[in-house]
C-alpha atoms as a PDB file:
ATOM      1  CA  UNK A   1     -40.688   7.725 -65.163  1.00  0.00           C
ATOM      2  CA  UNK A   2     -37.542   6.531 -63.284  1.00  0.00           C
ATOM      3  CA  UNK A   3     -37.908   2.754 -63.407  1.00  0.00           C
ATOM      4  CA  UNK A   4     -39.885   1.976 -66.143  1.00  0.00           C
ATOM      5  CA  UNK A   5     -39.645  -1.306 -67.542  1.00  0.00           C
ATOM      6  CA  UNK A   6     -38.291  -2.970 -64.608  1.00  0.00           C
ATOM      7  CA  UNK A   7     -38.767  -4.916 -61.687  1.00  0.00           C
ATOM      8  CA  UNK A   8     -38.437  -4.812 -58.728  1.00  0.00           C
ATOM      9  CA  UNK A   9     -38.434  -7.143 -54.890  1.00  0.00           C
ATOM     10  CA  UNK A  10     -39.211  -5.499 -52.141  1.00  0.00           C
ATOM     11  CA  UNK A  11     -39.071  -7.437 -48.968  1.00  0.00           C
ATOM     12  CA  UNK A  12     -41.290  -6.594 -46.188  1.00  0.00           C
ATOM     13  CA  UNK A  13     -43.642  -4.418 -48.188  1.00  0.00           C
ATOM     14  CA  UNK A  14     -46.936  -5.120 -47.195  1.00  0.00           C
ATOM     15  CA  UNK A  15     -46.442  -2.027 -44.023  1.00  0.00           C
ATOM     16  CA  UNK A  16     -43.764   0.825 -42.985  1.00  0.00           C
ATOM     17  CA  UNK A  17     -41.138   1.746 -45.362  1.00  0.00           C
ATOM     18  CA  UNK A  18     -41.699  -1.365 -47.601  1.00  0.00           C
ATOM     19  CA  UNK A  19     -45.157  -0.844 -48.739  1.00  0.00           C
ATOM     20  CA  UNK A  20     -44.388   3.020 -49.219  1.00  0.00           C
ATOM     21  CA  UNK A  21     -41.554   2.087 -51.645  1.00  0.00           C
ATOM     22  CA  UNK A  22     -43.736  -0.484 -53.106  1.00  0.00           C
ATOM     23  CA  UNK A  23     -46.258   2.514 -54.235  1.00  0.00           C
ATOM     24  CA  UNK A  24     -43.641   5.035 -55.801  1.00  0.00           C
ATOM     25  CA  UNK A  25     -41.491   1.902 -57.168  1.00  0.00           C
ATOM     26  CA  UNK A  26     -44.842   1.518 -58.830  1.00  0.00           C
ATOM     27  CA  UNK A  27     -45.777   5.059 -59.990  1.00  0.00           C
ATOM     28  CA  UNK A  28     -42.264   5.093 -61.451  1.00  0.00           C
ATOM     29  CA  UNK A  29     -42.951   2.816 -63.643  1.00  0.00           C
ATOM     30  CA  UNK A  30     -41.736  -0.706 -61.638  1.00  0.00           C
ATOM     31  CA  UNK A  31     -43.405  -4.446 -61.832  1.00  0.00           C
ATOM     32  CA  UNK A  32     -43.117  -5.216 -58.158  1.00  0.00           C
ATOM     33  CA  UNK A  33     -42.961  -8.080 -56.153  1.00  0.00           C
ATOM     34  CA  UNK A  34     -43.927  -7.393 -52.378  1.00  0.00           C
ATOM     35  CA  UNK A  35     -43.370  -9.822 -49.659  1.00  0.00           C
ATOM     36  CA  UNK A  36     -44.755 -10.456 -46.124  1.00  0.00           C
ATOM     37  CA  UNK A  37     -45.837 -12.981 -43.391  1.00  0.00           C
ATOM     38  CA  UNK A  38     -49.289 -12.509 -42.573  1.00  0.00           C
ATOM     39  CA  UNK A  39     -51.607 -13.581 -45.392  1.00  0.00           C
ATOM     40  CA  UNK A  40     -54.589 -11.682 -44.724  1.00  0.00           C
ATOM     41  CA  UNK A  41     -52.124  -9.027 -44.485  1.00  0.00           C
ATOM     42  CA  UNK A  42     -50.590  -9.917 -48.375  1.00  0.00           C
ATOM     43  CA  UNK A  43     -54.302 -10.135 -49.948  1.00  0.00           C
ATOM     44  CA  UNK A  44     -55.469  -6.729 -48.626  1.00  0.00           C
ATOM     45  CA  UNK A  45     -51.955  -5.006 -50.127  1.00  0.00           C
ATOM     46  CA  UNK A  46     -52.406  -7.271 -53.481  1.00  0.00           C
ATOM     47  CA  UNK A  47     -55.596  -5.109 -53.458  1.00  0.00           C
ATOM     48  CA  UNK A  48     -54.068  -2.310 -52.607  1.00  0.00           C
ATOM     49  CA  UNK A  49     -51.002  -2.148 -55.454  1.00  0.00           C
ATOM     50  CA  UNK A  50     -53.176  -3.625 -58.605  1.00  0.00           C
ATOM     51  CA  UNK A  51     -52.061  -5.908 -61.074  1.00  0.00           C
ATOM     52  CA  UNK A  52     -48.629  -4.469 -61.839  1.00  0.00           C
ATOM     53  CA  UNK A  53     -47.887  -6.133 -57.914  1.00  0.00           C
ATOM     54  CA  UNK A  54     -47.391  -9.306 -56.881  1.00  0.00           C
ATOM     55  CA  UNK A  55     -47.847 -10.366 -53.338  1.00  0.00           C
ATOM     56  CA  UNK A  56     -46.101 -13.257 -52.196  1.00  0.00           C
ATOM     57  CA  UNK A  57     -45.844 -14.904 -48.531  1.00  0.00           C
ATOM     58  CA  UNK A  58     -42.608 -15.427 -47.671  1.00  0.00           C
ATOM     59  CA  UNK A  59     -40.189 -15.479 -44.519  1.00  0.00           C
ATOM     60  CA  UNK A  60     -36.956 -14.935 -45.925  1.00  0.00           C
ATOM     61  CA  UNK A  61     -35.128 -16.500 -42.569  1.00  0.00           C
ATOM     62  CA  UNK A  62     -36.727 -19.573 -43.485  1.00  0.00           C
ATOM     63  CA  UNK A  63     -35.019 -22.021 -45.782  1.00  0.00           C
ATOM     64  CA  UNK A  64     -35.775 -21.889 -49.734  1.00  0.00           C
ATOM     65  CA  UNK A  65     -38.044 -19.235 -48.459  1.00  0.00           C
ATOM     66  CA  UNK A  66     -36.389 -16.368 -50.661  1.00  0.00           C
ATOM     67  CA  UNK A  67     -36.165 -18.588 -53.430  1.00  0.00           C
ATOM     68  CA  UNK A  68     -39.725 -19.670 -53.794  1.00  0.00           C
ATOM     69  CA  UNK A  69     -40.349 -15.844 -53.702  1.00  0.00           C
ATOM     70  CA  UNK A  70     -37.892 -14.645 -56.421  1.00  0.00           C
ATOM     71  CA  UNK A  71     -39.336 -18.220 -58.304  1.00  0.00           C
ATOM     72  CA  UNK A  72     -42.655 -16.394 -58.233  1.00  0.00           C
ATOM     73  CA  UNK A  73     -41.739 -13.176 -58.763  1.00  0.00           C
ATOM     74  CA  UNK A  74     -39.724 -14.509 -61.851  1.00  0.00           C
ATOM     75  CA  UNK A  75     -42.827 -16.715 -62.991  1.00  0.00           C
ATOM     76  CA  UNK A  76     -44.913 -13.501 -62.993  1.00  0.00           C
ATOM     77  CA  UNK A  77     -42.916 -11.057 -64.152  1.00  0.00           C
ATOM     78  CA  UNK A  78     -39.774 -12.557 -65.862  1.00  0.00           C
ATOM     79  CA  UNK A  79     -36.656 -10.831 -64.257  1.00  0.00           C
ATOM     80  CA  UNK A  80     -35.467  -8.635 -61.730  1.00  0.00           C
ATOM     81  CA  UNK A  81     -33.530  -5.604 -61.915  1.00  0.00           C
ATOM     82  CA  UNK A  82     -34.042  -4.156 -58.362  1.00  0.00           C
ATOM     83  CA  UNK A  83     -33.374  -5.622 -54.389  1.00  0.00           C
ATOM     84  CA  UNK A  84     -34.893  -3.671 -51.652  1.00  0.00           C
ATOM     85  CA  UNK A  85     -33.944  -5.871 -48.705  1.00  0.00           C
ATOM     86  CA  UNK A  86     -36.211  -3.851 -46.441  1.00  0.00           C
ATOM     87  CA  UNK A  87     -37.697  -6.557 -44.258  1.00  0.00           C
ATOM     88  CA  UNK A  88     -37.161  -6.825 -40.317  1.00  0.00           C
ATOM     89  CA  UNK A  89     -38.176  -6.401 -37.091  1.00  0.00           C
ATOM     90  CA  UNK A  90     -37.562  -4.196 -34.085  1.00  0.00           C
ATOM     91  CA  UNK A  91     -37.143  -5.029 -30.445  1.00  0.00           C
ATOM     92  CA  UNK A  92     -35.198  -4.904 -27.145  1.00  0.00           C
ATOM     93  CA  UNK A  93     -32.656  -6.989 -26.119  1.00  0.00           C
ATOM     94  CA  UNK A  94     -31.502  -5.653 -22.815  1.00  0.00           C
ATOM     95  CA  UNK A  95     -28.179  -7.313 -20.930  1.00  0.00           C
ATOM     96  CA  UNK A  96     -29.040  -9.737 -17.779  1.00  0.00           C
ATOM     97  CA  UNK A  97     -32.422 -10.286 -19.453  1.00  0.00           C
ATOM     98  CA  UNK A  98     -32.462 -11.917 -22.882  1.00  0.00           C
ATOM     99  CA  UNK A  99     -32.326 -15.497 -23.866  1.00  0.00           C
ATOM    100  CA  UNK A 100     -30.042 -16.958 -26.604  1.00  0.00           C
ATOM    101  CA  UNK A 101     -33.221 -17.317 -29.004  1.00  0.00           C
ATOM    102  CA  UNK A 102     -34.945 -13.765 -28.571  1.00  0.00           C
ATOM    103  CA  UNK A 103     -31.351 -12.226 -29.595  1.00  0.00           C
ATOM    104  CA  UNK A 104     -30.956 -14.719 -32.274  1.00  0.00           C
ATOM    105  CA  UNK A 105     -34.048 -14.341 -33.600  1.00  0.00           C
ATOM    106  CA  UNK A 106     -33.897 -10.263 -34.358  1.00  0.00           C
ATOM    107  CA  UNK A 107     -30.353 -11.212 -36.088  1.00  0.00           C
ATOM    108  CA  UNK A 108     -31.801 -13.824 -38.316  1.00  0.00           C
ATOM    109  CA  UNK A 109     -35.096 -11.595 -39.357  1.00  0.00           C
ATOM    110  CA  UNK A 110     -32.664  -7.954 -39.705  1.00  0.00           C
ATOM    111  CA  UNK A 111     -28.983  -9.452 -41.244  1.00  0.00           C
ATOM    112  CA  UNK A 112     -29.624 -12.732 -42.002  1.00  0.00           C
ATOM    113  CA  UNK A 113     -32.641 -12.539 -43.988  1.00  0.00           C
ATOM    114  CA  UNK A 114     -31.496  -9.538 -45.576  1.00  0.00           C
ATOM    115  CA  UNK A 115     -28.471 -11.821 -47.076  1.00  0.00           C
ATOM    116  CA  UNK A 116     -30.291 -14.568 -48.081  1.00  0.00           C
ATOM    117  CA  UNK A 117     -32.542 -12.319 -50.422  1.00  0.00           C
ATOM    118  CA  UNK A 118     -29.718 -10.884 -52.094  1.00  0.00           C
ATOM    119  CA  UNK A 119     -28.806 -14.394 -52.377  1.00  0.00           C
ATOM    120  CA  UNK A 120     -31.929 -16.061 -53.997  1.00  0.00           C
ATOM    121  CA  UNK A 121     -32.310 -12.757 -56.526  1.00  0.00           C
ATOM    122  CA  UNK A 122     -28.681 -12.555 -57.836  1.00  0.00           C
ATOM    123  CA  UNK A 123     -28.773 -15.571 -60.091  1.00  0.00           C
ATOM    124  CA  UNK A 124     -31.183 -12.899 -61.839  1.00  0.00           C
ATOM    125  CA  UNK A 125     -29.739  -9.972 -61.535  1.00  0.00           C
ATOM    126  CA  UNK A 126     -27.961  -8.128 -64.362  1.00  0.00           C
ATOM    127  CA  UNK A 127     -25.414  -5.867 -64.844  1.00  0.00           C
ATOM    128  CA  UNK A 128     -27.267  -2.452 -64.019  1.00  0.00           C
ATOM    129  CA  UNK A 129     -29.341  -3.816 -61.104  1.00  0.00           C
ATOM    130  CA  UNK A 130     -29.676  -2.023 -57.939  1.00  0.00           C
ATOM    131  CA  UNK A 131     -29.591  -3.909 -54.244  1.00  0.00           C
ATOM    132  CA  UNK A 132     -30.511  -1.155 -51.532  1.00  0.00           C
ATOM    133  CA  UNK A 133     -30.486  -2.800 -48.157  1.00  0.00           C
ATOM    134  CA  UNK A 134     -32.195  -1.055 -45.045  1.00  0.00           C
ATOM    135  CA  UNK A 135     -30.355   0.090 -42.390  1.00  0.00           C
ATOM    136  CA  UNK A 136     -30.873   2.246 -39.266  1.00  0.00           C
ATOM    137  CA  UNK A 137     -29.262   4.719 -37.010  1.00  0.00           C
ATOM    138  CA  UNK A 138     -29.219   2.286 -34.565  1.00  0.00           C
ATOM    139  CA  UNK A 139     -25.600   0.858 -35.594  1.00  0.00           C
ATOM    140  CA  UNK A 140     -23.896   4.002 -34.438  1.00  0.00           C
ATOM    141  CA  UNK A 141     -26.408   5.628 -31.933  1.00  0.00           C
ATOM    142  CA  UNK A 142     -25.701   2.838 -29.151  1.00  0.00           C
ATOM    143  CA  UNK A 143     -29.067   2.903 -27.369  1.00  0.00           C
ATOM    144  CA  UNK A 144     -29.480   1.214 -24.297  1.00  0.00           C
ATOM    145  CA  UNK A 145     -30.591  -2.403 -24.572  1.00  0.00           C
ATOM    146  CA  UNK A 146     -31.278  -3.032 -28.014  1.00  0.00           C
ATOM    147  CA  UNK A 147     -27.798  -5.013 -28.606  1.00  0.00           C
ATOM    148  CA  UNK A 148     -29.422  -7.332 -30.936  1.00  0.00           C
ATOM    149  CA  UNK A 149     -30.838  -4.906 -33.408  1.00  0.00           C
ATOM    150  CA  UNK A 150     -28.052  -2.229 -33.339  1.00  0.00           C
ATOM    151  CA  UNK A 151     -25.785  -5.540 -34.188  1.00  0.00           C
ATOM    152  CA  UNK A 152     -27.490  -6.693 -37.317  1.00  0.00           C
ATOM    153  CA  UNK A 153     -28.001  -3.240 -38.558  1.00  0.00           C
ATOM    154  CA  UNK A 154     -24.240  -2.283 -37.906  1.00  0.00           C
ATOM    155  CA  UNK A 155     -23.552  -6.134 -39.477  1.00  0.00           C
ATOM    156  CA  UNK A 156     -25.872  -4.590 -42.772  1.00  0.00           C
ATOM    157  CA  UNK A 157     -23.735  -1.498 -43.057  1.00  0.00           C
ATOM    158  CA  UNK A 158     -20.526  -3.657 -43.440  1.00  0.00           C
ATOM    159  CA  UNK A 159     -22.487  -6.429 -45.499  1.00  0.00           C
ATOM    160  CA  UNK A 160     -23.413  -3.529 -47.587  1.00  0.00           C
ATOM    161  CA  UNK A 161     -19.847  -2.828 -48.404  1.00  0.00           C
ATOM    162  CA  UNK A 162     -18.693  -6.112 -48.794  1.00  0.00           C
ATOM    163  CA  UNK A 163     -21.453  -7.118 -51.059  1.00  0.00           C
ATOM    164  CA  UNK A 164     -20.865  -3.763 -53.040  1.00  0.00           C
ATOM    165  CA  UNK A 165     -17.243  -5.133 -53.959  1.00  0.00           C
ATOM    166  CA  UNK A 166     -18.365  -9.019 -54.310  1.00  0.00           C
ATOM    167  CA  UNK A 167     -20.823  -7.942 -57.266  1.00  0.00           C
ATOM    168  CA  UNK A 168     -19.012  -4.792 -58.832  1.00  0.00           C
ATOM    169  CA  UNK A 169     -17.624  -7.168 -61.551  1.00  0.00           C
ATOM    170  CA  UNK A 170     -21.232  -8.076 -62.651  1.00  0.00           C
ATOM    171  CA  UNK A 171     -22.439  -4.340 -62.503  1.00  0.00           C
ATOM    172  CA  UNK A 172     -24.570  -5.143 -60.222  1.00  0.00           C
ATOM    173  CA  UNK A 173     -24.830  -1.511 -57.287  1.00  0.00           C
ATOM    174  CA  UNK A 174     -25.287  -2.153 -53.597  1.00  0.00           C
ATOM    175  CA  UNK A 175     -25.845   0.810 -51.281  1.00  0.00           C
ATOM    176  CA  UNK A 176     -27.565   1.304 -47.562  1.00  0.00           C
ATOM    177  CA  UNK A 177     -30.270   3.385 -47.147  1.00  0.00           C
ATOM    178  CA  UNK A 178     -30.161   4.612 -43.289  1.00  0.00           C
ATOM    179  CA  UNK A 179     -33.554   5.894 -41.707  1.00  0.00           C
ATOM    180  CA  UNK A 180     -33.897   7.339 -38.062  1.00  0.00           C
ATOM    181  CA  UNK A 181     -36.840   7.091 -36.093  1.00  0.00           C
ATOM    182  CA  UNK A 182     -39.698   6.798 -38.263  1.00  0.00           C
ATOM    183  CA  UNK A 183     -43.222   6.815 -38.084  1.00  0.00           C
ATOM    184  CA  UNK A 184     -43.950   3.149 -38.716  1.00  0.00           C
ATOM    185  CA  UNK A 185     -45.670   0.101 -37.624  1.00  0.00           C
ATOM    186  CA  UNK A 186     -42.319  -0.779 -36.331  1.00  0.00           C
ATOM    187  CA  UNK A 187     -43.082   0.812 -33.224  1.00  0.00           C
ATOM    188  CA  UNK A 188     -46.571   0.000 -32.451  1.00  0.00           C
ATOM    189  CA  UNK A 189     -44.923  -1.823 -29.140  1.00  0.00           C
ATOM    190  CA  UNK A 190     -44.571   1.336 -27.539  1.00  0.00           C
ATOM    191  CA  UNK A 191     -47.227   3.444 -29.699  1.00  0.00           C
ATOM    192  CA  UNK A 192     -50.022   1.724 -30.473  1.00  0.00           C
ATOM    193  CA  UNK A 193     -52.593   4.120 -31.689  1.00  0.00           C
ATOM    194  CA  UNK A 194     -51.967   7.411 -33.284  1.00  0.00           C
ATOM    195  CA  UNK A 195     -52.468   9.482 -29.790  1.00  0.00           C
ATOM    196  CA  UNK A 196     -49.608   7.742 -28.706  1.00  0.00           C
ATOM    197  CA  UNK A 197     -47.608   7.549 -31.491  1.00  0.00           C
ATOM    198  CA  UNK A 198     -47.665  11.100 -31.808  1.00  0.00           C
ATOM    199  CA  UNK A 199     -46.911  11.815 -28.210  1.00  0.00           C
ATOM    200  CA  UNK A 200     -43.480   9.557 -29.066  1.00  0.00           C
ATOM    201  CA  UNK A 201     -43.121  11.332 -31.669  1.00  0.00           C
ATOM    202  CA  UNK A 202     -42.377  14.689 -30.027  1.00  0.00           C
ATOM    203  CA  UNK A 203     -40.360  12.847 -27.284  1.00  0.00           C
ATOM    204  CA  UNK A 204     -38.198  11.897 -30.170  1.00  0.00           C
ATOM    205  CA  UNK A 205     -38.410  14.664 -32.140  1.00  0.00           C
ATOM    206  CA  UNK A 206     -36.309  16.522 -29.194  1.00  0.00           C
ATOM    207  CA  UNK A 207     -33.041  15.029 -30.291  1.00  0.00           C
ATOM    208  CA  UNK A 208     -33.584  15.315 -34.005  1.00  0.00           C
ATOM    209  CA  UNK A 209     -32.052  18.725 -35.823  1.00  0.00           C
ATOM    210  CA  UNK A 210     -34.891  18.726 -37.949  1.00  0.00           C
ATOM    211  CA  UNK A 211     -37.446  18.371 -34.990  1.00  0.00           C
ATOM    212  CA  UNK A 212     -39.336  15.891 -36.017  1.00  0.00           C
ATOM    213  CA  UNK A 213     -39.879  11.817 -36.979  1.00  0.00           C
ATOM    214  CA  UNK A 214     -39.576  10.838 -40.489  1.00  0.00           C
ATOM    215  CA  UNK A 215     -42.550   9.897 -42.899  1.00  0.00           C
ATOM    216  CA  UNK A 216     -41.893   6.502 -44.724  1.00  0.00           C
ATOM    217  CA  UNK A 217     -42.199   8.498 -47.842  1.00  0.00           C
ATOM    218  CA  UNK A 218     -39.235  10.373 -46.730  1.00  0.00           C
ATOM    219  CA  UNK A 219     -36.838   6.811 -46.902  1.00  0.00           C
ATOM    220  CA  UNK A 220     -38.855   5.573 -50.077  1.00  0.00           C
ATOM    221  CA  UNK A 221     -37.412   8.617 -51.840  1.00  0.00           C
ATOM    222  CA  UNK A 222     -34.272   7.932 -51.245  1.00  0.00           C
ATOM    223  CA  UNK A 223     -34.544   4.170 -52.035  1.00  0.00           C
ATOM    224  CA  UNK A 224     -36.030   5.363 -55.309  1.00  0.00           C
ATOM    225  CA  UNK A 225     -32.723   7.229 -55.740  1.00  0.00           C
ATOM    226  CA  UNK A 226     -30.609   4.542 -55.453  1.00  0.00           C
ATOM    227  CA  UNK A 227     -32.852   1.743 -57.813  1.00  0.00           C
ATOM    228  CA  UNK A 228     -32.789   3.990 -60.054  1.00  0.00           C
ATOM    229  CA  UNK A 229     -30.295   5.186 -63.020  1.00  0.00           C
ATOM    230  CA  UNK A 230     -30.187   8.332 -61.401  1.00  0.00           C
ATOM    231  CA  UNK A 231     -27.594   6.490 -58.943  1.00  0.00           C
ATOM    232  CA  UNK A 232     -26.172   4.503 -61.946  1.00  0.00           C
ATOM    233  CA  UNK A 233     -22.567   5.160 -60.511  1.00  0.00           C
ATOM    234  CA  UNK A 234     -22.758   5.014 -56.720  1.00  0.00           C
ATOM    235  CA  UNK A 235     -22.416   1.816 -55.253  1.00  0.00           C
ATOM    236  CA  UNK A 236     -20.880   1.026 -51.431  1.00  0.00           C
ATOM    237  CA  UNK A 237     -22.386   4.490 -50.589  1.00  0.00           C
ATOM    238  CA  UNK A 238     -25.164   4.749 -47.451  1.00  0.00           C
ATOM    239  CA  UNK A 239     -27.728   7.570 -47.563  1.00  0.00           C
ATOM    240  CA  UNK A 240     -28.843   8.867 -44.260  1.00  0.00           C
ATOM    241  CA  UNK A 241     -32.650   9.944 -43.564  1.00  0.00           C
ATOM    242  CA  UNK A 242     -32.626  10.848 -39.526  1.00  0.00           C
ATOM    243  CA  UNK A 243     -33.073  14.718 -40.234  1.00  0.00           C
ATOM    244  CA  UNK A 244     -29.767  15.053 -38.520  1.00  0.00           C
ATOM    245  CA  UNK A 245     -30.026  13.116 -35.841  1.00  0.00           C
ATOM    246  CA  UNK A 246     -26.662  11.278 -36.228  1.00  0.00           C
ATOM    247  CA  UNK A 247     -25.064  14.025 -38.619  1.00  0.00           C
ATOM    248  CA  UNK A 248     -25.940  17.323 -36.517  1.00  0.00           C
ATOM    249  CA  UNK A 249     -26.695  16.121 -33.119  1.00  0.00           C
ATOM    250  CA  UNK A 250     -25.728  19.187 -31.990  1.00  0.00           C
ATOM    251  CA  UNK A 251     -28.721  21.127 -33.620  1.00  0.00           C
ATOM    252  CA  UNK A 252     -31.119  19.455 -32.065  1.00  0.00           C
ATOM    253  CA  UNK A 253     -33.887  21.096 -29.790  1.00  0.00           C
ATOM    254  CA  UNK A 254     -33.138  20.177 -26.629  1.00  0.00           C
ATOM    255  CA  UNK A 255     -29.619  21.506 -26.927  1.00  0.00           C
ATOM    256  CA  UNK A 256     -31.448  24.333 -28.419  1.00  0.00           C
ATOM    257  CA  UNK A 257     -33.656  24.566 -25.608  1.00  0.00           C
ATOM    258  CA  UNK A 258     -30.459  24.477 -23.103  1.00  0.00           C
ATOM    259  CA  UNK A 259     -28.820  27.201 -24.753  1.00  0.00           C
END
């Protein structure tokens, strides 16, 4: 098993991407500690993960917020060797129509919160630990009124980097993992149910190479690559799991479809 004996913090792992990593993190091996919001949300997930999990409630925007959690995870567990800063939140923020606050606020929950983990854990974190922070194609695809978003995760790509060279003198790896459009509870504004998520899905699916969404599974697998020692000499690197959407635009099929 890849990460046996070691734990790991997973932010924003109670749904989506989080929660999937959680579950391999955890049939690799891991100890993990999964935060959320919603408490009702936390127990049913403690449930969920067993007793090698630890769900903790925890907005990491708020202050000492990502310390209680690491103090927890800590209490239970006794260290931490892995940082998936996965948590954050989607959402338009179109030009002419956005107040200060609703912009600030998806900074603060995507690159700001993402920091402030990274913060909290690293008085913990030895040489050989693995921060993976969660990105999105959104900081090079430009779409049309989501400033705000695009912005922090373009802000997390560079963050990436310079955290990568802040810590290399402890050991200590950071890398990006980069999903495209995913099927995830991140987009329940604009698919609620499965009927209409799938119907988004094949809207979406027409400018993606691969021609279709991404599973969750498909970004916890390459977050597993990076945690683990697999990775244990690739640091300031980003992985990219969009099935070509930003790669091989080119092959997607609605240019297929022209042609």
């Amino acid at each position: 098993m890849r990460l046996q004996g070691k734990t790991a913090l997973i932010t924003g792992g109670t749904s989506g991407i989080g929660l999937a990593t959680a579950k391999l993190f955890l049939a690799e091996g891991a100890e993990v500690v999964v935060t959320g919001r919603n408490r009702q949300t936390l127990d049913a997930t403690q449930r969920e993960l067993g007793d090698r999990a630890l769900a903790v409630q925890a907005d990491a925007t708020e202050e000492g917020a990502a310390e209680r959690a690491v103090a927890e995870g800590i209490a239970r567990f006794g260290k931490i060797d892995i940082v998936f800063a996965n948590a954050g939140i989607g959402g338009a923020t179109p030009l002419g129509g956005t107040t200060a606050e609703a912009f600030s606020h998806i900074v603060r929950n995507n690159l700001d919160g993402s920091f402030l983990t990274v913060q909290a854990a690293l008085p913990h974190l030895g040489r050989g630990a693995a921060v993976i922070l969660n990105g999105s194609v959104h900081a090079v695809l430009g779409v049309a009124g989501w400033s705000a978003y695009a912005a922090a995760k373009a802000g997390l790509r560079a963050m990436s980097r310079v955290l990568a060279s802040e810590l290399a003198a402890q050991g200590i790896r950071v890398n990006l993992v980069v999903p495209g459009g995913t099927r995830t509870p991140i987009w329940s504004f604009a698919a609620p149910t499965e009927a209409a998520m799938d119907v988004l899905d094949a809207q979406l699916s027409l400018a993606i190479p691969l021609g279709k969404m991404g599973e969750a599974d498909d970004i916890a697998k390459a977050v597993l690559y990076l945690a683990s020692d697999d990775a244990k000499h690739v640091t300031g690197a980003e992985i990219v799991v969009d099935g070509g959407h930003t790669g091989a635009p080119a092959g997607a099929p609605v240019y297929r479809a022209a042609a």
